[in-house]
Protein backbone atom coordinates (compact mmCIF):
# COMPACT_ATOMS: atom_id res chain seq x y z
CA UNK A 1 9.18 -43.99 -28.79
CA UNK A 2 8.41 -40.38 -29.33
CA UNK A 3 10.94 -37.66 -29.65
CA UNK A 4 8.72 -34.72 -30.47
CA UNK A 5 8.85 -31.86 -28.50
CA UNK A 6 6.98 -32.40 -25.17
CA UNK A 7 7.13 -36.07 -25.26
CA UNK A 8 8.66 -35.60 -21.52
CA UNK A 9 5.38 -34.01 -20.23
CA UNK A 10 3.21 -36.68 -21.23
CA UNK A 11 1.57 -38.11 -17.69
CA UNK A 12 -0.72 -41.19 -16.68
CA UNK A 13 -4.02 -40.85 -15.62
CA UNK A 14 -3.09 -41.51 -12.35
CA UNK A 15 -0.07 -38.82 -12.31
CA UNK A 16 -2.53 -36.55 -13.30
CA UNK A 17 -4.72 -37.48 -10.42
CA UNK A 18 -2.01 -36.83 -8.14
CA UNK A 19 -1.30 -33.52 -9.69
CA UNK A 20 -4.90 -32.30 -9.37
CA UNK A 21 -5.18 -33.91 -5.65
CA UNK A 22 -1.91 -32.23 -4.87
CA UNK A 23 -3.07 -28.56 -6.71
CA UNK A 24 -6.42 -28.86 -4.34
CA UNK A 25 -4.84 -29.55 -1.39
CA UNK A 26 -2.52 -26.62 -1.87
CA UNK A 27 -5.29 -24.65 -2.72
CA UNK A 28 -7.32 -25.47 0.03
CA UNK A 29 -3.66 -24.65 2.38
CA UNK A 30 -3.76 -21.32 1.15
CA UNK A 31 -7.88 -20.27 1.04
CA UNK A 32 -8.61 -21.95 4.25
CA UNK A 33 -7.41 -19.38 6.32
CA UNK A 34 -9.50 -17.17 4.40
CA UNK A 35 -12.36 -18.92 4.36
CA UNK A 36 -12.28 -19.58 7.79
CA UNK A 37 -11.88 -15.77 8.69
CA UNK A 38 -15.08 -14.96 6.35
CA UNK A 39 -16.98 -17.99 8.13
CA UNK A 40 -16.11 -16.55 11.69
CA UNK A 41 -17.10 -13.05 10.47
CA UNK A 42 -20.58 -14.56 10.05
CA UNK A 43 -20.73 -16.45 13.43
CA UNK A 44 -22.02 -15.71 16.38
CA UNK A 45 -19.69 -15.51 19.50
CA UNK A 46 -21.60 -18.90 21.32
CA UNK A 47 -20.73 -20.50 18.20
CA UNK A 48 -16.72 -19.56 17.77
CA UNK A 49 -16.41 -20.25 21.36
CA UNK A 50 -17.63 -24.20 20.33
CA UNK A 51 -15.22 -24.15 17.78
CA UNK A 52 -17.81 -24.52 14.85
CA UNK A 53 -15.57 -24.17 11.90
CA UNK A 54 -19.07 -22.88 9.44
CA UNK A 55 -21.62 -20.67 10.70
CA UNK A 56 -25.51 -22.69 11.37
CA UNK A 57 -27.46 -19.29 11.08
CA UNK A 58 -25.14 -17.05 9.19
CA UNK A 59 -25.38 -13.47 11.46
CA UNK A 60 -24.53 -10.35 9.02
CA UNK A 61 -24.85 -7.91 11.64
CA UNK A 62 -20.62 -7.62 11.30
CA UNK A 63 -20.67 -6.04 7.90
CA UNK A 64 -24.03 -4.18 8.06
CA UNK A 65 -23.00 -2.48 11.23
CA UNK A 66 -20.54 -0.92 8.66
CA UNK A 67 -23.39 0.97 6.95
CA UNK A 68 -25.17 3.68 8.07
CA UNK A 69 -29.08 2.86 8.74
CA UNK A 70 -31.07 5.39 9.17
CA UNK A 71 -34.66 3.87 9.41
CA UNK A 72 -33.09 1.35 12.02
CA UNK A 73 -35.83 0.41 14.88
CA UNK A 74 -35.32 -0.12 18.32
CA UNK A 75 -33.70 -3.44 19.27
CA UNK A 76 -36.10 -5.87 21.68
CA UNK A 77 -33.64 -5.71 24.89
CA UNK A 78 -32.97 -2.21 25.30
CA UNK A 79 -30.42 -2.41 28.15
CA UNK A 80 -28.61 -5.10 26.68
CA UNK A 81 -28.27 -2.85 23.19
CA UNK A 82 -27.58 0.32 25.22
CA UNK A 83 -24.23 -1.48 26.85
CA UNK A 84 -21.09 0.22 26.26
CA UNK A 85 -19.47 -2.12 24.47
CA UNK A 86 -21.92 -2.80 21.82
CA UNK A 87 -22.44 1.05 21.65
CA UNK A 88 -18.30 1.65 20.89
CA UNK A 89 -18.51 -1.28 18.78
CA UNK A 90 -21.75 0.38 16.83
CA UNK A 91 -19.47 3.64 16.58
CA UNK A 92 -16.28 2.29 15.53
CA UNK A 93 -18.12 0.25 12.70
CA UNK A 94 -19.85 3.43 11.56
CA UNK A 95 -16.95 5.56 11.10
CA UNK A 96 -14.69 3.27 9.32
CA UNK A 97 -15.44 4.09 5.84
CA UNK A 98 -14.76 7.71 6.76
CA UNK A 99 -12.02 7.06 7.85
CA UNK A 100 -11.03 4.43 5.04
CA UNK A 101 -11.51 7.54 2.69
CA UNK A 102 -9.29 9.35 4.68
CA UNK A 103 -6.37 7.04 4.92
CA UNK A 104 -7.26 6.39 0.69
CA UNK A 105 -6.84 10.22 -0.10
CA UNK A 106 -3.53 10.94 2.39
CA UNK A 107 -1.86 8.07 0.86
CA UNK A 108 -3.06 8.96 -2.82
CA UNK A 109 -1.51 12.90 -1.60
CA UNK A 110 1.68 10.96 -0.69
CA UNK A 111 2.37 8.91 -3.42
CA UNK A 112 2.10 12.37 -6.04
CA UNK A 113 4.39 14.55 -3.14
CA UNK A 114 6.57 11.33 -3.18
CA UNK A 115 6.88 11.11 -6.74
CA UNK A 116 7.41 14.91 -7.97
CA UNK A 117 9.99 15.69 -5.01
CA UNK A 118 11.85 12.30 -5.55
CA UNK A 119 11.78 12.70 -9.50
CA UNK A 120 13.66 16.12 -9.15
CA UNK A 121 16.11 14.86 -6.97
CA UNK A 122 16.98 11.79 -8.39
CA UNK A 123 17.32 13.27 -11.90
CA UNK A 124 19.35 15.86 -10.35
CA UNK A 125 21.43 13.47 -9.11
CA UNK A 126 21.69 11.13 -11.72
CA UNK A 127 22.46 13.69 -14.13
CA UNK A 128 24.40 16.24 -13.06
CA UNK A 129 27.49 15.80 -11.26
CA UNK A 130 28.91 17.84 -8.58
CA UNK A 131 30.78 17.16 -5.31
CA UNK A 132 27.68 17.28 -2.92
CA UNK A 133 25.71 14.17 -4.97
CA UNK A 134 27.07 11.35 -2.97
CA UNK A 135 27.33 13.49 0.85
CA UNK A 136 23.31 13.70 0.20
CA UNK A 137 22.68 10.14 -1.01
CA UNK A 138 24.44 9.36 2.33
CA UNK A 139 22.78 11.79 4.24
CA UNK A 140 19.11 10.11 2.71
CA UNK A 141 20.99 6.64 3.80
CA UNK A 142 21.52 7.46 7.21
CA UNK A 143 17.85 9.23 7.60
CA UNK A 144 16.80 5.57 6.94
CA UNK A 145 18.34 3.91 9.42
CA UNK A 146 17.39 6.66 12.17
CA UNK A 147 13.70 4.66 14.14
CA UNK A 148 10.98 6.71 13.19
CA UNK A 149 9.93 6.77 17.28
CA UNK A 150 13.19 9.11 17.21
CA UNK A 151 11.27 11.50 15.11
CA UNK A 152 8.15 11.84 16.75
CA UNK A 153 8.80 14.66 18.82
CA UNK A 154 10.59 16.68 16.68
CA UNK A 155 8.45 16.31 13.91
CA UNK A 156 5.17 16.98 16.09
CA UNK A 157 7.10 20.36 17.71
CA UNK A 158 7.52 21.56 13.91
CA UNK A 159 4.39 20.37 12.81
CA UNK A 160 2.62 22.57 15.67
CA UNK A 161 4.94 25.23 14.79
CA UNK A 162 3.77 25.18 11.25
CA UNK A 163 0.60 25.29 12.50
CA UNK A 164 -0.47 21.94 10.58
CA UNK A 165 -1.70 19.61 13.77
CA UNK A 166 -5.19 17.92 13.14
CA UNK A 167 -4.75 18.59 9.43
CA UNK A 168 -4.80 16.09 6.53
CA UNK A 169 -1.64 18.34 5.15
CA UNK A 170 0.39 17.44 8.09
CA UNK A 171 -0.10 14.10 7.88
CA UNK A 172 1.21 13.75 4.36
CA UNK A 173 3.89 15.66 5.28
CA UNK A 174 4.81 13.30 8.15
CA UNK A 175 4.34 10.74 5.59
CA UNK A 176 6.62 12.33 2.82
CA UNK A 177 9.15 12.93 4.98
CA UNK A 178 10.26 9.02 5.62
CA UNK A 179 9.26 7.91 1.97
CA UNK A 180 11.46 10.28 0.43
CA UNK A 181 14.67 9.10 1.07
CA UNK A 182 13.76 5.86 -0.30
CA UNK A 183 12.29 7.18 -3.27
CA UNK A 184 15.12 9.06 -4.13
CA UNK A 185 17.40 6.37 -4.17
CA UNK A 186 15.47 3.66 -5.73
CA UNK A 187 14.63 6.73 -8.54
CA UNK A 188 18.16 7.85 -9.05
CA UNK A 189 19.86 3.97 -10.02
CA UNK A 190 16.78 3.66 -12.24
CA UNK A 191 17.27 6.96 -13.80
CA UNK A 192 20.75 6.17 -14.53
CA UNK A 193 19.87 2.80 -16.77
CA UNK A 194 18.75 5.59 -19.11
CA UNK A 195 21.05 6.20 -22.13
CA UNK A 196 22.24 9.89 -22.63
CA UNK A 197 21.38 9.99 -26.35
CA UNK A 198 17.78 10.69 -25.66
CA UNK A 199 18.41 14.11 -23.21
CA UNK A 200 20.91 15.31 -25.81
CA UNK A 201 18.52 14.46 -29.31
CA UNK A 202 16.13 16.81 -26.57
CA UNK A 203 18.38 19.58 -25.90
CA UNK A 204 19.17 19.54 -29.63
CA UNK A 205 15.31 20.29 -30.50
CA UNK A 206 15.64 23.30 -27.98
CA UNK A 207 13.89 21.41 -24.43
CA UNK A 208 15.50 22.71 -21.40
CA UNK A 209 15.94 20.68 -18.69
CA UNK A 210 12.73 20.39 -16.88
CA UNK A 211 10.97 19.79 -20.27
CA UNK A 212 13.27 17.25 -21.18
CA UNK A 213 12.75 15.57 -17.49
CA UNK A 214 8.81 15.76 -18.56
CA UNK A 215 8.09 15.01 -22.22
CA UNK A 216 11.30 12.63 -22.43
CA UNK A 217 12.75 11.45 -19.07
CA UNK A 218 9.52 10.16 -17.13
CA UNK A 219 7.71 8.49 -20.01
CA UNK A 220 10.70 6.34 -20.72
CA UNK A 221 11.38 6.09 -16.37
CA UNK A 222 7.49 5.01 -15.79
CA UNK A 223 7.94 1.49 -14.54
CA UNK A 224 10.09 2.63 -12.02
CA UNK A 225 7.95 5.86 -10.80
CA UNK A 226 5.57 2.86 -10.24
CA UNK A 227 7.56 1.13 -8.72
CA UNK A 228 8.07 4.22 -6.12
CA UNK A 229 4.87 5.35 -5.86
C-alpha cells in the first residue's frame, strides 16, 4: 500500500468518468442559460414562439441594428418597415452605445469623486481623534438607511438650484452623494489596519500630512481604494 503524499487522490477510471460527467453537466447548468439567451438573440420571433431552443437561419439584424449604417437601402415592404414599433426599436438600438459611453464616463467621474472625498475623510477619521469622529460616522450610517426615493425631490430642487439639471456633472453628483457614506466607512476600518510607524518615519523626513496621506498612506491602502472604487 502506498503512503506517499497524495496516495488518497488516486481515482479509477470510472471515478474519473464520473468526475468529468459530473464537471460537464455542471458546466452545461451554468452556460445554458447563456447560451440559450445568445441563441434567442439570433432567432426570429416565429421561431421563439415554437419554442426552437437553436436558431435554423441565424437572423443578426439584433446586434447590427446596434451600428450605425449609413449606406443602408430601402427595405422591400415599406409600410411594414415604416411601423412604429420597428422605427422606436431602430432608434433605441442606435443610441445605445452613446449612451453606453455615457453611463461608462459618469461612473468612471464617480468612482475618482468617490475615492478623493472618501480618502480625506476616512484618513481624517482614522487618524485624528476628536469628539465629532463617531457623531459623523453615525450621521453617514443613518444617511444609509434613509430610501433613496426619499431623496429625489430634494436633491432634484438643489440640483435645479445649482443650476446642474440635464448635465453629466449633476448626475455624478447625485451619484456621489449615496456612495460616499459607504466609502467612507469601508475606507476608514481599512485605514486603521495601518501601523503608525510609517506616518511618523514620514513626518520625521519633514512630509506634512497630505503628503504623507499621498506618497505613504494610499500606496500601502490600494487594495482597499479598490475595493471602494
Amino acid at each position: 500500500v502506498s503512503t506517499g503524499y497524495g496516495a488518497g487522490m488516486s481515482r479509477t477510471p470510472l471515478q474519473r468518468l464520473g468526475l468529468a460527467v459530473g464537471l460537464c453537466l455542471a458546466l452545461a447548468y451554468l452556460l445554458g442559460p447563456f447560451l440559450w439567451l445568445v441563441g434567442a438573440s439570433l432567432s426570429s420571433e416565429k421561431e421563439l414562439a415554437r419554442g426552437n431552443l437553436a436558431p435554423t437561419r441565424p437572423q443578426p439584424d439584433a446586434y447590427t441594428a446596434y451600428w450605425p449604417n449609413p449606406r443602408a437601402v430601402e427595405p422591400p415592404d415599406p409600410e411594414a418597415a415604416r411601423s412604429i414599433e420597428l422605427v422606436m426599436g431602430l432608434e433605441t438600438a442606435q443610441s445605445f452605445l452613446p449612451a453606453l459611453g455615457n453611463s461608462l464616463g459618469i461612473a468612471l467621474a464617480t468612482a475618482v469623486a468617490n475615492l478623493v472625498l472618501a480618502s480625506l475623510a476616512a484618513y481624517a477619521l482614522a487618524r485624528i481623534p476628536t469628539a465629532l469622529n463617531m457623531p459623523l460616522l453615525l450621521f453617514f450610517l443613518v444617511s444609509r438607511s434613509i430610501p433613496a426615493v426619499a431623496l429625489m425631490i430634494p436633491l432634484y430642487l438643489l440640483i435645479r438650484q445649482l443650476g446642474l439639471l440635464d448635465t453629466a456633472l449633476g448626475v455624478v453628483l447625485a451619484h456621489t452623494t449615496f456612495t460616499l457614506p459607504f466609502s467612507v466607512w469601508l475606507l476608514k476600518g481599512y485605514f486603521q489596519t495601518v501601523p503608525v510607524d510609517l506616518e511618523r518615519a514620514a513626518r520625521v523626513d519633514g512630509c506634512g500630512r497630505l503628503r504623507t496621506l499621498w506618497r505613504v498612506f494610499l500606496p500601502v491602502t490600494l487594495p482597499g481604494l479598490v475595493a471602494a472604487g
